[in-house]
C-alpha atoms as a PDB file:
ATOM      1  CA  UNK A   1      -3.976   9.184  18.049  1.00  0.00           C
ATOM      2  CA  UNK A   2      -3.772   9.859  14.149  1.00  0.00           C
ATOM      3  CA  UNK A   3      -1.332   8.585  12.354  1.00  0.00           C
ATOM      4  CA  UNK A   4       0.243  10.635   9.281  1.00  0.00           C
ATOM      5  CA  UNK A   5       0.075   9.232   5.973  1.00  0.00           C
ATOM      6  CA  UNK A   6       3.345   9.243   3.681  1.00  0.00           C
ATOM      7  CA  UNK A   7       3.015   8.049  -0.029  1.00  0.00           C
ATOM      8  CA  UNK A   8       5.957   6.860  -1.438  1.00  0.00           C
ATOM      9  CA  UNK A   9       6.882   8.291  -4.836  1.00  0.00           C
ATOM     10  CA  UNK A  10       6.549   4.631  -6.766  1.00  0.00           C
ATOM     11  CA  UNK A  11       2.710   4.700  -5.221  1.00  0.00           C
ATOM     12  CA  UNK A  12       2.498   7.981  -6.172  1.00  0.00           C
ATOM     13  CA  UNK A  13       3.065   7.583 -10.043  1.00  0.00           C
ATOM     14  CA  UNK A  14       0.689   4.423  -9.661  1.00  0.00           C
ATOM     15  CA  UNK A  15      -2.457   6.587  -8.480  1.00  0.00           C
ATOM     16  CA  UNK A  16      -1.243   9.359 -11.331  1.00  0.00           C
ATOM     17  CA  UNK A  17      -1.283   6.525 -13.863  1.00  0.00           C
ATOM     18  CA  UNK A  18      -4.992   5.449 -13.250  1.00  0.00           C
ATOM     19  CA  UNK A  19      -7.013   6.643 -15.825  1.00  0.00           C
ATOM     20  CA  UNK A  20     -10.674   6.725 -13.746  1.00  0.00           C
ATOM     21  CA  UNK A  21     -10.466   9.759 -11.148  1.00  0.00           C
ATOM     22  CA  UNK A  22     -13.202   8.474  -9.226  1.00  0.00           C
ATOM     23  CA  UNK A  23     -11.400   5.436  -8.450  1.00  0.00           C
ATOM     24  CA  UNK A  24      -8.350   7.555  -7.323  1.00  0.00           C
ATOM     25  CA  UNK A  25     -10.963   9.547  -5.064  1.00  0.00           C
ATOM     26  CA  UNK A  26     -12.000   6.197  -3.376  1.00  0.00           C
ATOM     27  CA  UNK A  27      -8.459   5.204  -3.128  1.00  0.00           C
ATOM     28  CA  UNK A  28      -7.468   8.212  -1.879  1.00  0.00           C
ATOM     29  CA  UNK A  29     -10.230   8.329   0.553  1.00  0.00           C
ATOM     30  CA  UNK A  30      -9.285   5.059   1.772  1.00  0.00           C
ATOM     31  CA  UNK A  31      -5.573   5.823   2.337  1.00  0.00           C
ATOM     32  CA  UNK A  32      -6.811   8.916   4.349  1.00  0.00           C
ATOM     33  CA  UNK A  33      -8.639   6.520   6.618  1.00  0.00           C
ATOM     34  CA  UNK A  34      -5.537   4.191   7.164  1.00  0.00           C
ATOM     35  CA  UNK A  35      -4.479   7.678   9.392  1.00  0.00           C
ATOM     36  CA  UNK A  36      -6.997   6.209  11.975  1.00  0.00           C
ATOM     37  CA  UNK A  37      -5.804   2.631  13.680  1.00  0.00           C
ATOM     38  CA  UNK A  38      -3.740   1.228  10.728  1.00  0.00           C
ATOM     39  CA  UNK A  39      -2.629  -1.500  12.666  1.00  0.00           C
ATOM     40  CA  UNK A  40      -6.790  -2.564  12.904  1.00  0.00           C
ATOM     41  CA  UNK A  41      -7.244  -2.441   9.250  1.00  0.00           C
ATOM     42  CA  UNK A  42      -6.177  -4.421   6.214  1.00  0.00           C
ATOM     43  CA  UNK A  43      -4.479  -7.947   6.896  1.00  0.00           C
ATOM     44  CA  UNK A  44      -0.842  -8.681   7.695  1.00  0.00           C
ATOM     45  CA  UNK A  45       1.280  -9.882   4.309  1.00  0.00           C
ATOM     46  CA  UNK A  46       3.754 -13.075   5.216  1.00  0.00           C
ATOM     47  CA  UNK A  47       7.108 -14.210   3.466  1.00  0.00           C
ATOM     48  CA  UNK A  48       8.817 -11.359   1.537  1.00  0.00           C
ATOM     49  CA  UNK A  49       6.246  -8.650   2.188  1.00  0.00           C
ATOM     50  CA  UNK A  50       6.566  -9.397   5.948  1.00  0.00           C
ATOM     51  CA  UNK A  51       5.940  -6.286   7.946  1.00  0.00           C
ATOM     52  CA  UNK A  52       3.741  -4.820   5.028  1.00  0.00           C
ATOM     53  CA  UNK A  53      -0.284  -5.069   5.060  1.00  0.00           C
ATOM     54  CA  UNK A  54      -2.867  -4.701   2.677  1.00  0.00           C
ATOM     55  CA  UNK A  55      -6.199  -2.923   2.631  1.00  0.00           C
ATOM     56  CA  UNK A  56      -8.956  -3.428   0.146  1.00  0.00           C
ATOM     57  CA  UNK A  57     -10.466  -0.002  -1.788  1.00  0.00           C
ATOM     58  CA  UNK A  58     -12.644   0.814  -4.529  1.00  0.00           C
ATOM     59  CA  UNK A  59     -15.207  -1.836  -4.654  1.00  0.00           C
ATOM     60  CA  UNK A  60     -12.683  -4.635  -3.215  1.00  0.00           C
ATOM     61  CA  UNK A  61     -10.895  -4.363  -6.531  1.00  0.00           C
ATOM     62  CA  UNK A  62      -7.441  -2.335  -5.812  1.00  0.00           C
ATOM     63  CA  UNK A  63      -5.154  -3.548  -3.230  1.00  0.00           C
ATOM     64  CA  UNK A  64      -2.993  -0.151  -0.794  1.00  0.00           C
ATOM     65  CA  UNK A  65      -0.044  -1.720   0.467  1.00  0.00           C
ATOM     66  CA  UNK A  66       1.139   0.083   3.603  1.00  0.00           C
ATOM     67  CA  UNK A  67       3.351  -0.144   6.642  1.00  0.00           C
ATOM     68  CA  UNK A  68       3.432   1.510  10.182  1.00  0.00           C
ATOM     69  CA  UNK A  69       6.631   3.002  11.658  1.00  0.00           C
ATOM     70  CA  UNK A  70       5.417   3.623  15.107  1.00  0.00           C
ATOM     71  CA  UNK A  71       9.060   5.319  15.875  1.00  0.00           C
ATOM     72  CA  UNK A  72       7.642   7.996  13.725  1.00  0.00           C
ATOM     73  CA  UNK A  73       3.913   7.548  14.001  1.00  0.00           C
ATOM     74  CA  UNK A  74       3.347   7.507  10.120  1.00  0.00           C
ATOM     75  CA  UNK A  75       1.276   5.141   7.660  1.00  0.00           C
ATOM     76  CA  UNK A  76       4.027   4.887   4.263  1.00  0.00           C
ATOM     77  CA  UNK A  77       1.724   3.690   1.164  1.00  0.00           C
ATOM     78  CA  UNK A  78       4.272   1.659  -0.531  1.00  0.00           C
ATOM     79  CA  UNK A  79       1.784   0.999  -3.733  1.00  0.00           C
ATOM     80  CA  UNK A  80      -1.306   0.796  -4.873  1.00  0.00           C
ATOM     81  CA  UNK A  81      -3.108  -1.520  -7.533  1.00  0.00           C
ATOM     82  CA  UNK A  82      -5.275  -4.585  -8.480  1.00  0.00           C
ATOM     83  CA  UNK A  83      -4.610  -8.073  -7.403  1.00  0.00           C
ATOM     84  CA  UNK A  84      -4.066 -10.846 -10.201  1.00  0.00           C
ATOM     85  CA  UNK A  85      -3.152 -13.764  -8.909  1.00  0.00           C
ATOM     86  CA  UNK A  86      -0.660 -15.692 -11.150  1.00  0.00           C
ATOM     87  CA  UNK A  87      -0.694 -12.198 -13.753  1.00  0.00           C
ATOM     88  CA  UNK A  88       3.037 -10.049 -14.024  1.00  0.00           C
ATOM     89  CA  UNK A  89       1.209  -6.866 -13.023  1.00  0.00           C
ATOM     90  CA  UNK A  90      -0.203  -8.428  -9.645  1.00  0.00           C
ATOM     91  CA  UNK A  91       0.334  -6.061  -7.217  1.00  0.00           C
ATOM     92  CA  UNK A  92       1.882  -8.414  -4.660  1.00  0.00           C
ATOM     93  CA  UNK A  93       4.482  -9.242  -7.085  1.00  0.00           C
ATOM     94  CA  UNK A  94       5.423  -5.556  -8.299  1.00  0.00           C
ATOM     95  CA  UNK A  95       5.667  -5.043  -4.078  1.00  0.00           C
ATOM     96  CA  UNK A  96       8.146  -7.705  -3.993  1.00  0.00           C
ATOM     97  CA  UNK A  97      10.150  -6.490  -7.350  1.00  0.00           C
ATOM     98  CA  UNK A  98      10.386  -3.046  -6.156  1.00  0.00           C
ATOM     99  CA  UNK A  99      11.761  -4.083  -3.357  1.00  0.00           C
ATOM    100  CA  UNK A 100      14.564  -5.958  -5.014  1.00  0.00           C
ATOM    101  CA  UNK A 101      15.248  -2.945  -6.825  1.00  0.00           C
ATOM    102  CA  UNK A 102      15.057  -0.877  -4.114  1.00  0.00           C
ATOM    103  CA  UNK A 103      12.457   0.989  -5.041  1.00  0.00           C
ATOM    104  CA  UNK A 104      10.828   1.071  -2.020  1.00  0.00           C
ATOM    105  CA  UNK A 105      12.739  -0.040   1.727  1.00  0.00           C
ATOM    106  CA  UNK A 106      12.084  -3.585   2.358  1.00  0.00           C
ATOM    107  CA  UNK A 107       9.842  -3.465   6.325  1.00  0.00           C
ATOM    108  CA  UNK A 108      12.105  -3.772   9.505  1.00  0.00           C
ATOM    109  CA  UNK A 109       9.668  -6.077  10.951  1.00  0.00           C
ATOM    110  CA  UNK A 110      10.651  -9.676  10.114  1.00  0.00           C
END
């Protein structure tokens, strides 16, 4: 079964701020390929991001952070970006801060 794919609008403007549109391609490809099996792909995010998972793309550099909503069959890309550990602009921690802002609906798996 094959999954949609929904990008969220805050992912969205983070693919349409990346300068390099080959990365976006890769990125892009890679999203499309989260349609097939999500749930065997990327690794399961603990604490805050609970219920979220992360998938490696273009050259293991950029982090997609996605859920499933099985109720709906659909992959939702929540954002997309580089992890730096310890840095403000780590993508983990933008994940989390968008969240508090509602940005982007905290997961309903806990």
């Amino acid at each position: 079964m094959r999954y949609g794919i929904e990008i969220t609008p805050a992912a969205l403007e983070m693919l349409k701020g990346m300068k390099d549109r080959r990365i976006v391609r890769q990125i892009v490809q890679r999203i499309d390929r989260l349609g097939d099996d999500p749930e065997k792909q990327g690794k399961p995010l603990l604490g805050e991001l609970s219920g979220y998972r992360s998938v490696r793309a273009a050259g293991q550099q950029y982090h997609v952070i996605y859920r499933i909503q099985d109720t709906s069959i659909i992959v939702v890309i929540a954002a997309v970006g580089i992890r730096k550990q310890g840095d403000k602009k780590d993508i983990y921690k933008l994940v989390r801060k968008m969240i508090q802002l509602n940005l982007i609906e905290p997961s309903s798996e806990t």
